[in-house]
C-alpha atoms as a PDB file:
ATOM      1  CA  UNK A   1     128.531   8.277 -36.356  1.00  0.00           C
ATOM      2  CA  UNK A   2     125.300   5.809 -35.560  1.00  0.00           C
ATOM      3  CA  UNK A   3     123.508   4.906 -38.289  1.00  0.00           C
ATOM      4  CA  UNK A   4     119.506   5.293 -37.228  1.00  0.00           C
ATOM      5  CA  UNK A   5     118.908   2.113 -39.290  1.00  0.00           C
ATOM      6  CA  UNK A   6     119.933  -0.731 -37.153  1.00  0.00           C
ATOM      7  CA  UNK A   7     118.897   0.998 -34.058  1.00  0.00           C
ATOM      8  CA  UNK A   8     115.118   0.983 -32.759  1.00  0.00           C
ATOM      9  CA  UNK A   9     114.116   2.521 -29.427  1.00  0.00           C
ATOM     10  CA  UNK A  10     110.982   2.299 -27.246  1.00  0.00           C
ATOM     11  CA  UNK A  11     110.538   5.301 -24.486  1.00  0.00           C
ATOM     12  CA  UNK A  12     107.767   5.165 -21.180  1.00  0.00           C
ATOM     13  CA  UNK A  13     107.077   9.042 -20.448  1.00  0.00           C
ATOM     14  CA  UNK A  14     106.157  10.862 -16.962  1.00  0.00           C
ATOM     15  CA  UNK A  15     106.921   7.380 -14.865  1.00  0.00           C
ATOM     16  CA  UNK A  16     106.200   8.280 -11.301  1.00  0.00           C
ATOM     17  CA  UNK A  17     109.621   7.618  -9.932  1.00  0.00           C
ATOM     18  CA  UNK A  18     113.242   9.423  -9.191  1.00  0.00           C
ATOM     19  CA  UNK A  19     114.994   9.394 -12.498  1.00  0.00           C
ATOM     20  CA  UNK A  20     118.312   8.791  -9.842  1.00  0.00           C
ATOM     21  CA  UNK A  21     116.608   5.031  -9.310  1.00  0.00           C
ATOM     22  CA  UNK A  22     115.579   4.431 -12.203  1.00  0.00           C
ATOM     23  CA  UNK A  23     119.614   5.180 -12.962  1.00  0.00           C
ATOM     24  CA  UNK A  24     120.705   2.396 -10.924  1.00  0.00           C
ATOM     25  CA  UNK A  25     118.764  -0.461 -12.678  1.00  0.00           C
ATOM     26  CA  UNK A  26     119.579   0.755 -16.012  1.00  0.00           C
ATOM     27  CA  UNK A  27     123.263   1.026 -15.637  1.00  0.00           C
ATOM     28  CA  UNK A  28     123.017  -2.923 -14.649  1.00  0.00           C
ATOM     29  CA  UNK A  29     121.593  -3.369 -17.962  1.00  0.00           C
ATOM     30  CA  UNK A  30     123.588  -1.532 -20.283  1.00  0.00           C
ATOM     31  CA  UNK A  31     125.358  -3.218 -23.342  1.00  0.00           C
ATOM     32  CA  UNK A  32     123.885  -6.769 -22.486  1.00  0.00           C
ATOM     33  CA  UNK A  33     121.999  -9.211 -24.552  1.00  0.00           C
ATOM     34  CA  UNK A  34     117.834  -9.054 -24.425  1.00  0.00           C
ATOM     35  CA  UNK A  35     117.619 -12.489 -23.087  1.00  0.00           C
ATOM     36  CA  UNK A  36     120.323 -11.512 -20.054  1.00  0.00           C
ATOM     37  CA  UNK A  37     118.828  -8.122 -19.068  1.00  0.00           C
ATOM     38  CA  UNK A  38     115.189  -9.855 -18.766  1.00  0.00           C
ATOM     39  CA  UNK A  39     116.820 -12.215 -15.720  1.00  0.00           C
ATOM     40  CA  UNK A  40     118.494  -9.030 -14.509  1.00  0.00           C
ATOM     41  CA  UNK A  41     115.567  -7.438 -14.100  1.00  0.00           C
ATOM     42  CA  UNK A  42     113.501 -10.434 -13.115  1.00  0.00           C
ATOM     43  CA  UNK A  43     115.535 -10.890  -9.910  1.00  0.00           C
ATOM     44  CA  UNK A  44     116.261  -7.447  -8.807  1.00  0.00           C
ATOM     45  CA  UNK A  45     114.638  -6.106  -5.678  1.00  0.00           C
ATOM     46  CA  UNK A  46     113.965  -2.471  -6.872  1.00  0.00           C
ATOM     47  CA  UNK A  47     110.513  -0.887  -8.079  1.00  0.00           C
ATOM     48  CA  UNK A  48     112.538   0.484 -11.329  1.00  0.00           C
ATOM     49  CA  UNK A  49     112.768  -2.986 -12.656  1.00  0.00           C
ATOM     50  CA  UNK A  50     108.574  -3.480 -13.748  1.00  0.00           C
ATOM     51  CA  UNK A  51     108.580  -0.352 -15.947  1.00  0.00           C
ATOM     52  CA  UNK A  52     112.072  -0.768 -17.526  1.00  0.00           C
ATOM     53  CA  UNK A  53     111.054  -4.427 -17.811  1.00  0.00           C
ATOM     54  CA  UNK A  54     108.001  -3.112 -19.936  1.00  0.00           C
ATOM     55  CA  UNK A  55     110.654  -0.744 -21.934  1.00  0.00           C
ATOM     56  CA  UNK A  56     112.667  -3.279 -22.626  1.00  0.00           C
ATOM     57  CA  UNK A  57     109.921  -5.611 -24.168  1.00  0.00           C
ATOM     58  CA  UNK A  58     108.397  -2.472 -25.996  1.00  0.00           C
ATOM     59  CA  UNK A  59     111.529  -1.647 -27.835  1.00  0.00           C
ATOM     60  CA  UNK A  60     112.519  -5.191 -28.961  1.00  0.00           C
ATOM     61  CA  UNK A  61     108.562  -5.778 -30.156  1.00  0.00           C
ATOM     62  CA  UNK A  62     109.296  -2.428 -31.827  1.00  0.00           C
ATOM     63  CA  UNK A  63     112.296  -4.418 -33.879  1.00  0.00           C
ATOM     64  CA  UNK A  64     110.706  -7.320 -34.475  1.00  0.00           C
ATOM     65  CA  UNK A  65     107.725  -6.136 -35.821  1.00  0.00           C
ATOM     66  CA  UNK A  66     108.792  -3.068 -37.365  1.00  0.00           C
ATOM     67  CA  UNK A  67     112.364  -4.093 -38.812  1.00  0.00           C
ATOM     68  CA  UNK A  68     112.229  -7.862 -38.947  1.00  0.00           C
ATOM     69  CA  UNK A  69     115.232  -8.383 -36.091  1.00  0.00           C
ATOM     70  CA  UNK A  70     115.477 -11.260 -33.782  1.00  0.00           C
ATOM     71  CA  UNK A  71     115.058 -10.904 -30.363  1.00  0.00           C
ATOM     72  CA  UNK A  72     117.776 -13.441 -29.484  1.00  0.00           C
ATOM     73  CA  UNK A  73     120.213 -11.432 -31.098  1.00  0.00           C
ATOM     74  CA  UNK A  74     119.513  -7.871 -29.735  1.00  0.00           C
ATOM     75  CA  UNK A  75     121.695  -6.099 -27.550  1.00  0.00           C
ATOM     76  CA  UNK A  76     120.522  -3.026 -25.424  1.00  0.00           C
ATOM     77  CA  UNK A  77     122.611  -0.140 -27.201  1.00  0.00           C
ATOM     78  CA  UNK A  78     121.717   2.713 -24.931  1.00  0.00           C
ATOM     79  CA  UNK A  79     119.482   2.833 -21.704  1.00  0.00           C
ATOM     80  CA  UNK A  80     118.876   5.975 -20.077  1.00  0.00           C
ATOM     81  CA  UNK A  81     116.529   7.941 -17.468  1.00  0.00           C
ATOM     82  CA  UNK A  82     116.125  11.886 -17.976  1.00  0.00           C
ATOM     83  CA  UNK A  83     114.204  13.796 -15.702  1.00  0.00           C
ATOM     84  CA  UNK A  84     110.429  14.421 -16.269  1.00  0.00           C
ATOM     85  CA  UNK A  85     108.270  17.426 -14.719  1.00  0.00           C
ATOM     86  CA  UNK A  86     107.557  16.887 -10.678  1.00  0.00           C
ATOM     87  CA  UNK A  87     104.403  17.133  -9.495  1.00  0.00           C
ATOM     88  CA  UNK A  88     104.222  19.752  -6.738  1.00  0.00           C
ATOM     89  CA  UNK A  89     102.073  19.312  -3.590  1.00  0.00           C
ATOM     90  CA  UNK A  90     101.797  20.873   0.186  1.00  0.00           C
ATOM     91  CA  UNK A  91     101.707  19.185   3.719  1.00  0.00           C
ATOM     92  CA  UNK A  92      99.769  21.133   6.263  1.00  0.00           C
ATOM     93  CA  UNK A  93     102.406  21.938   9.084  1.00  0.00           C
ATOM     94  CA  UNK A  94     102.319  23.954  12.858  1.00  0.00           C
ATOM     95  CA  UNK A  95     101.266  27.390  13.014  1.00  0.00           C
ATOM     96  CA  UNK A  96      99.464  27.658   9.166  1.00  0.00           C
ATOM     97  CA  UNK A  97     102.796  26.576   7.018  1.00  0.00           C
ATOM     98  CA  UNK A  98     102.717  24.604   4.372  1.00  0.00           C
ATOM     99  CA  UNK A  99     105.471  22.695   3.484  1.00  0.00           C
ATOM    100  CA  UNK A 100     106.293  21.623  -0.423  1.00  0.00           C
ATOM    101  CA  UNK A 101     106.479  18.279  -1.667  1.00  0.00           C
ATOM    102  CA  UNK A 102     107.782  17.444  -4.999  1.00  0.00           C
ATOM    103  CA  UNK A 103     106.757  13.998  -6.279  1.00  0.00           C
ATOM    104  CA  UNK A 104     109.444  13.848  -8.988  1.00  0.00           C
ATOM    105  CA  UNK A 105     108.557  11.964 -12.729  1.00  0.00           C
ATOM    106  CA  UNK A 106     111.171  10.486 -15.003  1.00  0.00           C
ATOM    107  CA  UNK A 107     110.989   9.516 -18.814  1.00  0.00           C
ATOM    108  CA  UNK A 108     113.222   6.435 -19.586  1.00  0.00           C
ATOM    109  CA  UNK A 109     114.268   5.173 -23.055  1.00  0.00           C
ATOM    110  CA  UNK A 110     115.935   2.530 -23.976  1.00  0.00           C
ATOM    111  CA  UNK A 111     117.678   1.778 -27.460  1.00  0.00           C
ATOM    112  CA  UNK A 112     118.579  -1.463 -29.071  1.00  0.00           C
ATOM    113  CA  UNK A 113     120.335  -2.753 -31.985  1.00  0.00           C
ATOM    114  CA  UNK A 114     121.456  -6.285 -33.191  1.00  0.00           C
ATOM    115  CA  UNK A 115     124.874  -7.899 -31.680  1.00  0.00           C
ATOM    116  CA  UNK A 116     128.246  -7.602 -33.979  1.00  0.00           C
ATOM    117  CA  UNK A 117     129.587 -10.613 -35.515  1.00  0.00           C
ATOM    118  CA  UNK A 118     133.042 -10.806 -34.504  1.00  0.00           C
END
């Protein structure tokens, strides 16, 4: 069992984005170092990367300041994107219809604790 003490976490609620692509930048991330997963996401072409990038800095300020860790030696424990409420809206179409469109939100979180000496 995890011990809640040497874990902190940092989440960003109802981000206007597939949870699915958010998914796929996290998984890149998962289990490395701070100082690895902020070139990661530096140099990846998706739109996921800016708010897991501000995640990412919110949870390890959330150590620092509120534990007294070092950055340099956190490691991302857990990253993960559930899915958030859509927004639903309607597109005029032929012959009165209206057709539904669902502008999906996602809430990602993102846990870290400090690396194992071996």
């Amino acid at each position: 069992m995890l011990l809640e003490t040497d874990e902190v976490k940092a989440q960003a609620k109802y981000v206007r984005m597939a949870p699915s692509k958010a998914r796929r930048v996290l998984d890149q991330i998962r289990g490395r170092s701070y100082r690895e997963a902020l070139v990661i996401l530096e140099f990846m072409p998706y739109r996921a990367c800016e708010p897991i990038t501000k995640v990412l800095r919110s949870a390890v300020a959330n150590a620092e300041h509120n534990r007294g860790m070092n950055p340099v030696d956190l490691v991302i424990n857990q990253a993960f994107a559930d899915m958030g409420p859509s927004f639903r809206r309607f597109r005029p179409r032929a012959q009165g219809r209206a057709f539904k469109i669902k502008k999906p939100t996602c809430h990602i979180t993102i846990t870290v604790k400090p690396m194992e000496e071996a």
